[in-house]
C-alpha atoms as a PDB file:
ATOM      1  CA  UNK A   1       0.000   0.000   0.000  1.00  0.00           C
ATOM      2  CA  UNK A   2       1.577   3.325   0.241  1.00  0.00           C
ATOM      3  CA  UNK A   3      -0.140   6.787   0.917  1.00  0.00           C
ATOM      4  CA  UNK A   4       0.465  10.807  -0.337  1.00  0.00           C
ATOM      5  CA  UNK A   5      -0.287  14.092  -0.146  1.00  0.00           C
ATOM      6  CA  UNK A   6      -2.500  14.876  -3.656  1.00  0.00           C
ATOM      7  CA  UNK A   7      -0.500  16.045  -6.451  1.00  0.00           C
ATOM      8  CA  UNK A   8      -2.683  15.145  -9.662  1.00  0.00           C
ATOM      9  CA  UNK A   9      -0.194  12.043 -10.274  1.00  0.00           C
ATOM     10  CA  UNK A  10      -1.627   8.771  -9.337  1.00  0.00           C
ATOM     11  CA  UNK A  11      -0.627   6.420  -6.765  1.00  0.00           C
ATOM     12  CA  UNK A  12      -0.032   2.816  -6.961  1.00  0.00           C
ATOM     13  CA  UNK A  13       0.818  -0.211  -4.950  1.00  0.00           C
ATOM     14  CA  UNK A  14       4.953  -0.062  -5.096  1.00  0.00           C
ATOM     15  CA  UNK A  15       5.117  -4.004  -4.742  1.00  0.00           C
ATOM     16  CA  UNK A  16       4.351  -6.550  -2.744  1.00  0.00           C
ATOM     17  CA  UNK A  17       5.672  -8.298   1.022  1.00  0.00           C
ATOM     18  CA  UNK A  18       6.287 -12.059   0.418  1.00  0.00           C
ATOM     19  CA  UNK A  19       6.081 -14.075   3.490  1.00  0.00           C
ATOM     20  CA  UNK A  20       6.856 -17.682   3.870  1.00  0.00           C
ATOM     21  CA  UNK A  21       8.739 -18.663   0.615  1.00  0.00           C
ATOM     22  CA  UNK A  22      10.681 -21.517   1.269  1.00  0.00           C
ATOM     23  CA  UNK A  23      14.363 -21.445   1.017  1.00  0.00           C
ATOM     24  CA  UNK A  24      15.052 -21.884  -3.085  1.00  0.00           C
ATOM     25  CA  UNK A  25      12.106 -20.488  -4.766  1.00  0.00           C
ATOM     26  CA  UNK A  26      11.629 -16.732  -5.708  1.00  0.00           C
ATOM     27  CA  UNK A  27       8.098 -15.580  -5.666  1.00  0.00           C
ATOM     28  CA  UNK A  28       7.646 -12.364  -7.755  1.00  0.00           C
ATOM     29  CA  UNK A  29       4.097 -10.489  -8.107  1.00  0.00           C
ATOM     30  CA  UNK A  30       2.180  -7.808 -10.185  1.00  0.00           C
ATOM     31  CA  UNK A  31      -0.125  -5.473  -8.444  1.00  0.00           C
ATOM     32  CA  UNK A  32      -3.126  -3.658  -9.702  1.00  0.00           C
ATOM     33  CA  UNK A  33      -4.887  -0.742  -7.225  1.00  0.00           C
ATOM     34  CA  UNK A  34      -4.762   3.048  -8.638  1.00  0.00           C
ATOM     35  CA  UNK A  35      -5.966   6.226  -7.278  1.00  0.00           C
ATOM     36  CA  UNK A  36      -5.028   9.670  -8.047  1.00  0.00           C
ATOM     37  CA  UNK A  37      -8.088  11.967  -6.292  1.00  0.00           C
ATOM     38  CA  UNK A  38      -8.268  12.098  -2.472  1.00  0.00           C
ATOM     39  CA  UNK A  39      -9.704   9.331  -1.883  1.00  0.00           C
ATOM     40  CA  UNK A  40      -8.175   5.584  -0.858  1.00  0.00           C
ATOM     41  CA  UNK A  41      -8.129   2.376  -3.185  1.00  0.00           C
ATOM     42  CA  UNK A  42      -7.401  -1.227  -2.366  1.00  0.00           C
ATOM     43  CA  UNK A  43      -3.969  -2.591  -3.998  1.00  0.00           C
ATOM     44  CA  UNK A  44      -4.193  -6.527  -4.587  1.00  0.00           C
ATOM     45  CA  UNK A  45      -2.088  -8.722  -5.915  1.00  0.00           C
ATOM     46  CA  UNK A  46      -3.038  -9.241  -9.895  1.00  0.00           C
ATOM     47  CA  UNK A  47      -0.669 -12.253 -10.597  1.00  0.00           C
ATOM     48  CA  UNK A  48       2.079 -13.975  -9.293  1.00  0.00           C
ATOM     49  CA  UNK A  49       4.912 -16.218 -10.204  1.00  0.00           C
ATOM     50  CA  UNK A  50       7.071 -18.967  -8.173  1.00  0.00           C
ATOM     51  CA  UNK A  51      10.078 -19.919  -9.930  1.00  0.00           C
ATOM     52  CA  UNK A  52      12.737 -22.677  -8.280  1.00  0.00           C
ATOM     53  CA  UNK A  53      16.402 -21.866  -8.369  1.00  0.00           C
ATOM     54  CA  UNK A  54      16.949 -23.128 -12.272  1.00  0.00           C
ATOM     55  CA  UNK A  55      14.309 -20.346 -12.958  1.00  0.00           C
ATOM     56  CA  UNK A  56      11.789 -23.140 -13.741  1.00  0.00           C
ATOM     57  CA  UNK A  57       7.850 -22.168 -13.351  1.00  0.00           C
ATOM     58  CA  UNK A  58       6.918 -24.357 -10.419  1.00  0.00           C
ATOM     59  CA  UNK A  59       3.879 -22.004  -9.634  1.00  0.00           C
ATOM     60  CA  UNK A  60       1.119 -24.887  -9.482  1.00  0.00           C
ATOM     61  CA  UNK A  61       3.062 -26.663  -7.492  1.00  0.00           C
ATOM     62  CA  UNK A  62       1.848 -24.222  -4.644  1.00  0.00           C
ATOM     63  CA  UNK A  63      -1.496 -24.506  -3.505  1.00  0.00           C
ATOM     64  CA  UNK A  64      -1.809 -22.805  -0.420  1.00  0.00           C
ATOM     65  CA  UNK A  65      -0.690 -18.944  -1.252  1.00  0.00           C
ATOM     66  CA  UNK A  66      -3.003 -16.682   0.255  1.00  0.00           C
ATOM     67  CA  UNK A  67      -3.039 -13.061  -0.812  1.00  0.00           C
ATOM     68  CA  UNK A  68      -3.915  -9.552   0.688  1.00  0.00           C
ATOM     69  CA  UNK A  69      -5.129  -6.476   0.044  1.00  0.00           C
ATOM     70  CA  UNK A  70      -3.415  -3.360   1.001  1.00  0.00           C
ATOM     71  CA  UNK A  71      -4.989   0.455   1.386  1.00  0.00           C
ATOM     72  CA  UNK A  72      -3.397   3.398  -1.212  1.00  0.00           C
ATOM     73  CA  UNK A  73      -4.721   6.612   0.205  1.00  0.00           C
ATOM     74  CA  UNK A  74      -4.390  10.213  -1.300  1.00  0.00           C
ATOM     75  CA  UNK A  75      -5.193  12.935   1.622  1.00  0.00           C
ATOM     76  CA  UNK A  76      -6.344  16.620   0.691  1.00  0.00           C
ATOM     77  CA  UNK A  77      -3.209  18.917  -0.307  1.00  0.00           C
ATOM     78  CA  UNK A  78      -3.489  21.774   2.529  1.00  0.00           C
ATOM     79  CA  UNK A  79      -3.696  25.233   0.717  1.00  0.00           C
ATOM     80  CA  UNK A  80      -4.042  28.479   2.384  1.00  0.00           C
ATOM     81  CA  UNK A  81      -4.448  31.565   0.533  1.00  0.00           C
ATOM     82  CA  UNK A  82      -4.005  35.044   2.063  1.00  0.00           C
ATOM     83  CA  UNK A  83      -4.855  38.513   0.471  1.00  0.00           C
ATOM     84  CA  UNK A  84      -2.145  41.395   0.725  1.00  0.00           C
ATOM     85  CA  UNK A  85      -2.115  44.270   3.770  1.00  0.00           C
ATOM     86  CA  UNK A  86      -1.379  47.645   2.434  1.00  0.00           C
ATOM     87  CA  UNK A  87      -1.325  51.248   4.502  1.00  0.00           C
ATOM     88  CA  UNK A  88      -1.385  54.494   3.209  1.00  0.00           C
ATOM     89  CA  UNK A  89      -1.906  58.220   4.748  1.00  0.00           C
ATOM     90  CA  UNK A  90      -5.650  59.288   3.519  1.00  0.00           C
ATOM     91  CA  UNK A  91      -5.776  61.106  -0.010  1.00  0.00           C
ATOM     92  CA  UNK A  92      -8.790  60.892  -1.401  1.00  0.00           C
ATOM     93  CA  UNK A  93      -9.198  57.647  -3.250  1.00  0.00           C
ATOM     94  CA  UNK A  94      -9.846  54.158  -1.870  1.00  0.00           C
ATOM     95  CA  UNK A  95      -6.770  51.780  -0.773  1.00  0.00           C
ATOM     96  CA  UNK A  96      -7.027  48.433  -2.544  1.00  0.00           C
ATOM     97  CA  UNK A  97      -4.312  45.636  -2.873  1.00  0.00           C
ATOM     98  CA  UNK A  98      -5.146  42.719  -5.306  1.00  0.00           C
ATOM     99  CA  UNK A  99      -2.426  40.436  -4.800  1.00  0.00           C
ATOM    100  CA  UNK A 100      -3.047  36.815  -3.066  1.00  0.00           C
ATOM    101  CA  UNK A 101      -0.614  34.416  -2.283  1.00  0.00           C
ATOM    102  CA  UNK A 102      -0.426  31.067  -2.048  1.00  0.00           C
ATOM    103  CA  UNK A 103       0.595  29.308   1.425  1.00  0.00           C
ATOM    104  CA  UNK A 104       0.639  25.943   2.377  1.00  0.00           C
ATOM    105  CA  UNK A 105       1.544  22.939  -0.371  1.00  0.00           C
ATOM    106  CA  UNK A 106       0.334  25.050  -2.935  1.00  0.00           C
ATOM    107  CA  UNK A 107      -1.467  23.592  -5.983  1.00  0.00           C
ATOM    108  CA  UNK A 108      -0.776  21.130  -7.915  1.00  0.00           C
ATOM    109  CA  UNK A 109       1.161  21.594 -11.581  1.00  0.00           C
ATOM    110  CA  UNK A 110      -1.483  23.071 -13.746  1.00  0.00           C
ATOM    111  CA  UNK A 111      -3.905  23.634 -11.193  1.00  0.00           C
ATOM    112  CA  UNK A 112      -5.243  26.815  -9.313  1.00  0.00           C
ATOM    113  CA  UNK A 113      -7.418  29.555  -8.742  1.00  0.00           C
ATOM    114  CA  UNK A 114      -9.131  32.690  -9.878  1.00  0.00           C
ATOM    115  CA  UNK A 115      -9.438  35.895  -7.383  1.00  0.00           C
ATOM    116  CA  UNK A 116     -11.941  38.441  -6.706  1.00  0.00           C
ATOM    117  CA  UNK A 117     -10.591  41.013  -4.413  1.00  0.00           C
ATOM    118  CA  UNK A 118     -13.122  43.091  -2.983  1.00  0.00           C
ATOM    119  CA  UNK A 119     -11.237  44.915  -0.194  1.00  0.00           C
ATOM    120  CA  UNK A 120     -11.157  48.786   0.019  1.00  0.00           C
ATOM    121  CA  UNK A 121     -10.705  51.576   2.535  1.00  0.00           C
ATOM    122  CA  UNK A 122     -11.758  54.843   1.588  1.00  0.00           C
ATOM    123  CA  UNK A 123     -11.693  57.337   4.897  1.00  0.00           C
ATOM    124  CA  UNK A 124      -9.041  56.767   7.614  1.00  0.00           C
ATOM    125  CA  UNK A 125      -9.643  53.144   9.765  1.00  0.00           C
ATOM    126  CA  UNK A 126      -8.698  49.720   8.646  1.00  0.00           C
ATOM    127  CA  UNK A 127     -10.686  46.827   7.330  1.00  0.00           C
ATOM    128  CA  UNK A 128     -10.338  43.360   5.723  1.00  0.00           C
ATOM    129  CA  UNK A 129      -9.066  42.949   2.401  1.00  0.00           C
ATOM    130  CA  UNK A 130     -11.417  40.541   1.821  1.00  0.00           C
ATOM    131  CA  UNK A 131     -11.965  38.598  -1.597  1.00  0.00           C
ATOM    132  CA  UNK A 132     -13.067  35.201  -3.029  1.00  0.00           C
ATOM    133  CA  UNK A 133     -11.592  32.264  -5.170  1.00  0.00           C
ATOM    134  CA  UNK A 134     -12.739  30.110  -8.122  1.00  0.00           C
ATOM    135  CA  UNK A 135     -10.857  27.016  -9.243  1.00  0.00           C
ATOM    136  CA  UNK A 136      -9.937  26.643 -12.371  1.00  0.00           C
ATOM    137  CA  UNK A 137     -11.901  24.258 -14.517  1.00  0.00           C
ATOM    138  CA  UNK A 138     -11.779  20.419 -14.013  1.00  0.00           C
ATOM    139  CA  UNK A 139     -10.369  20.886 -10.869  1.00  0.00           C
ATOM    140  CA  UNK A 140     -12.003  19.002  -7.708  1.00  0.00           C
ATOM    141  CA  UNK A 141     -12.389  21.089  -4.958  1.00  0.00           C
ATOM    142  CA  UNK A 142     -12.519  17.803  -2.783  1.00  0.00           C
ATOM    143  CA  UNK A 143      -8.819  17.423  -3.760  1.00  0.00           C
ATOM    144  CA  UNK A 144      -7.933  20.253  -1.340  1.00  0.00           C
ATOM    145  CA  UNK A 145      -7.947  21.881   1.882  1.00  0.00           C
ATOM    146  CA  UNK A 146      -8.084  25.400   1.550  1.00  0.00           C
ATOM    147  CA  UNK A 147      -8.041  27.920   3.792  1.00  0.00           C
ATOM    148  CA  UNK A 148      -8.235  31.759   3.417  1.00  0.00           C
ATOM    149  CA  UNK A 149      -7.169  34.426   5.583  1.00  0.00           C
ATOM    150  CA  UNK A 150      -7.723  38.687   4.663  1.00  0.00           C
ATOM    151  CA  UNK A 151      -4.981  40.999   5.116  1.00  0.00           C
ATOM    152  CA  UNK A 152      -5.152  44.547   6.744  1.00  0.00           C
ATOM    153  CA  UNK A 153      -5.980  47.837   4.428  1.00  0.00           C
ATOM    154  CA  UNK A 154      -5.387  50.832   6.587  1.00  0.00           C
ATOM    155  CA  UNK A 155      -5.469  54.126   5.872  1.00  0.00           C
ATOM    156  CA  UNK A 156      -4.225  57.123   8.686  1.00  0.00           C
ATOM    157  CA  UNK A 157      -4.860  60.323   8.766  1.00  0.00           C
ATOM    158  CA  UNK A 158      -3.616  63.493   7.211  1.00  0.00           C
ATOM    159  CA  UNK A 159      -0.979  65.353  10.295  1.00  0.00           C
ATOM    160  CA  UNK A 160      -0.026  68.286   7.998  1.00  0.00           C
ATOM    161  CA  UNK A 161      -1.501  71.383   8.978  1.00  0.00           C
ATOM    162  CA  UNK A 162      -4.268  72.484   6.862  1.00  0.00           C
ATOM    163  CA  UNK A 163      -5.579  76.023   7.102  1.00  0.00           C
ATOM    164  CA  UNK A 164      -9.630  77.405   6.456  1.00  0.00           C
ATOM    165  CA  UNK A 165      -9.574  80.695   6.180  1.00  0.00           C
ATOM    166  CA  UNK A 166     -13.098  82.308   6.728  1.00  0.00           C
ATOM    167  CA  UNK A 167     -13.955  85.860   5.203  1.00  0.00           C
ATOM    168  CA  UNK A 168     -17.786  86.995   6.419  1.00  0.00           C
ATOM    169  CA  UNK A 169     -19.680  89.015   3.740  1.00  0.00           C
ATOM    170  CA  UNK A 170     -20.399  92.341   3.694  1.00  0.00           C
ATOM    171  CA  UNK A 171     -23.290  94.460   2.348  1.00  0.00           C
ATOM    172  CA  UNK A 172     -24.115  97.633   2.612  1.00  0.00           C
ATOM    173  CA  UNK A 173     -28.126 100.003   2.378  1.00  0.00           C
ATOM    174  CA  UNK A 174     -29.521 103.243   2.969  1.00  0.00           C
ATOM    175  CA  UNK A 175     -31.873 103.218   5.744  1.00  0.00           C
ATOM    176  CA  UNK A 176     -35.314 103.513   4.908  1.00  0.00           C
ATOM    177  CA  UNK A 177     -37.235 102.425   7.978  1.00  0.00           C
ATOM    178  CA  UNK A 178     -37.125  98.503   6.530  1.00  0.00           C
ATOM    179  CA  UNK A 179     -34.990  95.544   8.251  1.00  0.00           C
ATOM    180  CA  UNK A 180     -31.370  94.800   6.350  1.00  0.00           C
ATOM    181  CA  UNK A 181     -29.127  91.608   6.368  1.00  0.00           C
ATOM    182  CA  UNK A 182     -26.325  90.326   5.423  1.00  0.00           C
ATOM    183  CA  UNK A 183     -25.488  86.424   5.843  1.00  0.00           C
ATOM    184  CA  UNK A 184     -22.877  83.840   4.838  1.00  0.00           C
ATOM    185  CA  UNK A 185     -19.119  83.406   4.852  1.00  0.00           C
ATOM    186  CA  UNK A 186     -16.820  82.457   1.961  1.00  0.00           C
ATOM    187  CA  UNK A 187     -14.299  79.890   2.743  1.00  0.00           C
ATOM    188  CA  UNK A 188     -10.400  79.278   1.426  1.00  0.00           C
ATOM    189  CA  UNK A 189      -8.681  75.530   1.975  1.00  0.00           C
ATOM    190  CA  UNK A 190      -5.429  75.504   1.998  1.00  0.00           C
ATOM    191  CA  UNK A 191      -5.597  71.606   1.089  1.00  0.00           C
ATOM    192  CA  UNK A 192      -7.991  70.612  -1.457  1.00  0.00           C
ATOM    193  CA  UNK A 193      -8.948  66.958  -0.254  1.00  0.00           C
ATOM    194  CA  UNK A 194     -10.536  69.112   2.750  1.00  0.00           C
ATOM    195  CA  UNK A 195     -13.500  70.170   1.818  1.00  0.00           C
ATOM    196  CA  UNK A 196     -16.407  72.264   3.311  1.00  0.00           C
ATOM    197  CA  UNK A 197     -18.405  69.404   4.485  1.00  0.00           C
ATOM    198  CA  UNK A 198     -15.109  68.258   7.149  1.00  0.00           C
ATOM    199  CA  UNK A 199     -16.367  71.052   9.361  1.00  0.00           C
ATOM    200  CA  UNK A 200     -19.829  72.065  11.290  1.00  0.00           C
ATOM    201  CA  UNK A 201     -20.193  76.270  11.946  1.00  0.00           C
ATOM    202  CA  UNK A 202     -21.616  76.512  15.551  1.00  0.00           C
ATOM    203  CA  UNK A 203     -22.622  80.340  15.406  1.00  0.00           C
ATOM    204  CA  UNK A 204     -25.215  82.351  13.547  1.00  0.00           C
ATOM    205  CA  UNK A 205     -22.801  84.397   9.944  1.00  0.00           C
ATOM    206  CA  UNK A 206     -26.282  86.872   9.825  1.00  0.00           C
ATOM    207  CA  UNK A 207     -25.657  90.930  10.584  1.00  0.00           C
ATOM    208  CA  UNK A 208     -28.570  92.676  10.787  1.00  0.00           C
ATOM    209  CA  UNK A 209     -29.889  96.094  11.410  1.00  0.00           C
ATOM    210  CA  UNK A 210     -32.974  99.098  11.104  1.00  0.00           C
ATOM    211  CA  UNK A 211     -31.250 102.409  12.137  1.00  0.00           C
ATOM    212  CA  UNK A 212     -28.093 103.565  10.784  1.00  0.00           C
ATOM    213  CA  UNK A 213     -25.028 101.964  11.670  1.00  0.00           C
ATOM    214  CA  UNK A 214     -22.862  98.880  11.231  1.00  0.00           C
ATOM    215  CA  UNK A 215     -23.721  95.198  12.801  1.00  0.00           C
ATOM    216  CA  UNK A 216     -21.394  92.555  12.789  1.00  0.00           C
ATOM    217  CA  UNK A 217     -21.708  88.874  12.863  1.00  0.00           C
ATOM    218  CA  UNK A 218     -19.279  88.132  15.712  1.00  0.00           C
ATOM    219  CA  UNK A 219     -17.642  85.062  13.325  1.00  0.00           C
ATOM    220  CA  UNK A 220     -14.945  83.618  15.469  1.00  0.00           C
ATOM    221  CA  UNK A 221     -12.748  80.316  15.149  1.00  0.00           C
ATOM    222  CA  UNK A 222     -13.910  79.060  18.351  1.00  0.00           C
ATOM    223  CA  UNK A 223     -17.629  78.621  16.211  1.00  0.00           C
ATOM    224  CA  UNK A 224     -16.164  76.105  13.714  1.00  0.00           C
ATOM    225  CA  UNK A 225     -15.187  72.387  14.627  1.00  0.00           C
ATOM    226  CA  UNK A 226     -13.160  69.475  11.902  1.00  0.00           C
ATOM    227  CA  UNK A 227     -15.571  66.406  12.083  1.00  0.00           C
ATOM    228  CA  UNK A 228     -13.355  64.619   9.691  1.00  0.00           C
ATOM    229  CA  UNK A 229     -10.989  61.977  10.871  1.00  0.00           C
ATOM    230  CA  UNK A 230      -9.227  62.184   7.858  1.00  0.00           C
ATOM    231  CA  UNK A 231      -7.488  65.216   9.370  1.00  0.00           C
ATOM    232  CA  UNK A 232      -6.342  65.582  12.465  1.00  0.00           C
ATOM    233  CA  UNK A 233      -4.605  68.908  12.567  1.00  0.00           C
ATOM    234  CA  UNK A 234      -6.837  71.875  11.053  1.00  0.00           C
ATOM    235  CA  UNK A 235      -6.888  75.341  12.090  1.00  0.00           C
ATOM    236  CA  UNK A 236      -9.548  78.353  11.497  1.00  0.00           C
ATOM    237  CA  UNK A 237      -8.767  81.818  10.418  1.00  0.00           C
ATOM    238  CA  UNK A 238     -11.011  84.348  10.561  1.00  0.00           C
ATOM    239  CA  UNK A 239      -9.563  87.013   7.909  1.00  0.00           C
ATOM    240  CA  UNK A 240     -12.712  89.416   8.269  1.00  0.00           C
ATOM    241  CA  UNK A 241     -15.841  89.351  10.168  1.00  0.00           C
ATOM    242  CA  UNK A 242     -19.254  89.693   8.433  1.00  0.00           C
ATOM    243  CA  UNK A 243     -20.534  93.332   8.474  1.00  0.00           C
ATOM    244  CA  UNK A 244     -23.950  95.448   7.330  1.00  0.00           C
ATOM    245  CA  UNK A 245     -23.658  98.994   6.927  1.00  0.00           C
ATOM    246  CA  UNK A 246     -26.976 101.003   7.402  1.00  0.00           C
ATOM    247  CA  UNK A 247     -25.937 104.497   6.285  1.00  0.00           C
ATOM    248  CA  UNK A 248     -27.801 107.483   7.147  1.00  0.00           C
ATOM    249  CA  UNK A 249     -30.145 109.262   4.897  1.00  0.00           C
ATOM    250  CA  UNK A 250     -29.354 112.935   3.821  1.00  0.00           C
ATOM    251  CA  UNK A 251     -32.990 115.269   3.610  1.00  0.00           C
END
């Protein structure tokens, strides 16, 4: 008998033990017994010989041989397959790695798989780089073990210093008895993956007024907050408060 790990060769009975010939004769044997899956097989004996020392065939001159049958086994060839890590510092696009490799006894010659990597990490955190496999054609997928196991995408945040610089709008009227306003802020990144939506304004960018005079809107940095983790060093500027200018009437 005999047994292997699968390799898409077969296996076969590599002979036979002979017990009990007497001193003189020679018995020699064929075998039959194949199996090349995982699986097991019996191997037998198919026909034998007995030959005396002239090399004579003396073989029905025996009529007690008895004969046995042996096990040939093929076990599963162990396969693991593991997806790539990959880290980056956030920019923008999502963090992908497609490569897999193979672990383990590999496949066998000719034989292997097909990969769908689905992994991806857009905003700062980390996640599996997952994916999934499909064997090639005429392959048995009871011929293997397989494992898989995801590697690590991880994305960190941006440290550089990124400046929003906040000028408040100004408008100016002549006062005719009727309520004025001005409202709104325009805004100047000094990064362009940060983006308006990264921060929340806490305070009220409206200056309003009647009588003659000017109202301001009181913008200050402490009113705006990042809410991105994608950036974990941002600082607010105010350049110019907001401002309405009521100006008097001449009779």
């Amino acid at each position: 008998g005999g047994t292997k790990v699968y390799d898409g060769t077969a296996l076969e009975s590599a002979g036979v033990n002979v017990i009990g010939v007497p001193a003189g004769f020679t018995l020699s044997a064929k075998t039959k017994g194949s199996v090349t899956d995982a699986g097991y097989a019996a191997a037998e004996v198919d026909s034998y010989v007995i030959t005396n020392a002239a090399g004579q065939d003396v073989t029905d001159q025996f009529g007690n041989v008895a004969t046995g049958k042996a096990s040939l086994v093929v076990t599963k060839r162990p396969v693991t397959l593991v997806s790539g890590d990959a880290s980056k510092v956030y920019d923008g696009t999502a963090l992908t790695n497609s490569e897999v490799t193979v672990f383990g006894d590999g496949f066998a010659d000719s034989e292997g798989a097909i990969y769908d990597v689905t992994g991806s990490q857009l905003n700062v955190g980390e996640s599996e780089n997952k994916f999934t496999y499909a064997l090639k054609d005429d392959m048995l997928s009871t011929n293997y073990e397989i494992k898989t196991e995801f590697g690590t995408l991880k994305v960190t945040p941006v440290t550089d210093e990124v400046v929003v610089t906040i000028t408040g709008r100004e408008d100016s009227a002549q006062y005719d008895g009727a309520k004025h306003s001005v409202s709104g802020y325009d805004v100047a990144i000094s990064n362009e993956l940060y983006t308006e939506d990264c921060f929340e304004f806490g305070g009220k960018a409206v200056a309003e007024g009647v009588h003659a005079g000017e109202y301001a809107m009181g913008l200050n940095e402490k009113q705006f907050k990042n809410v991105s983790a994608n950036f974990t060093n941002v600082k607010f500027v105010i350049e110019r408060d907001g401002r309405l200018a009521i100006e008097q009437r001449a009779l």
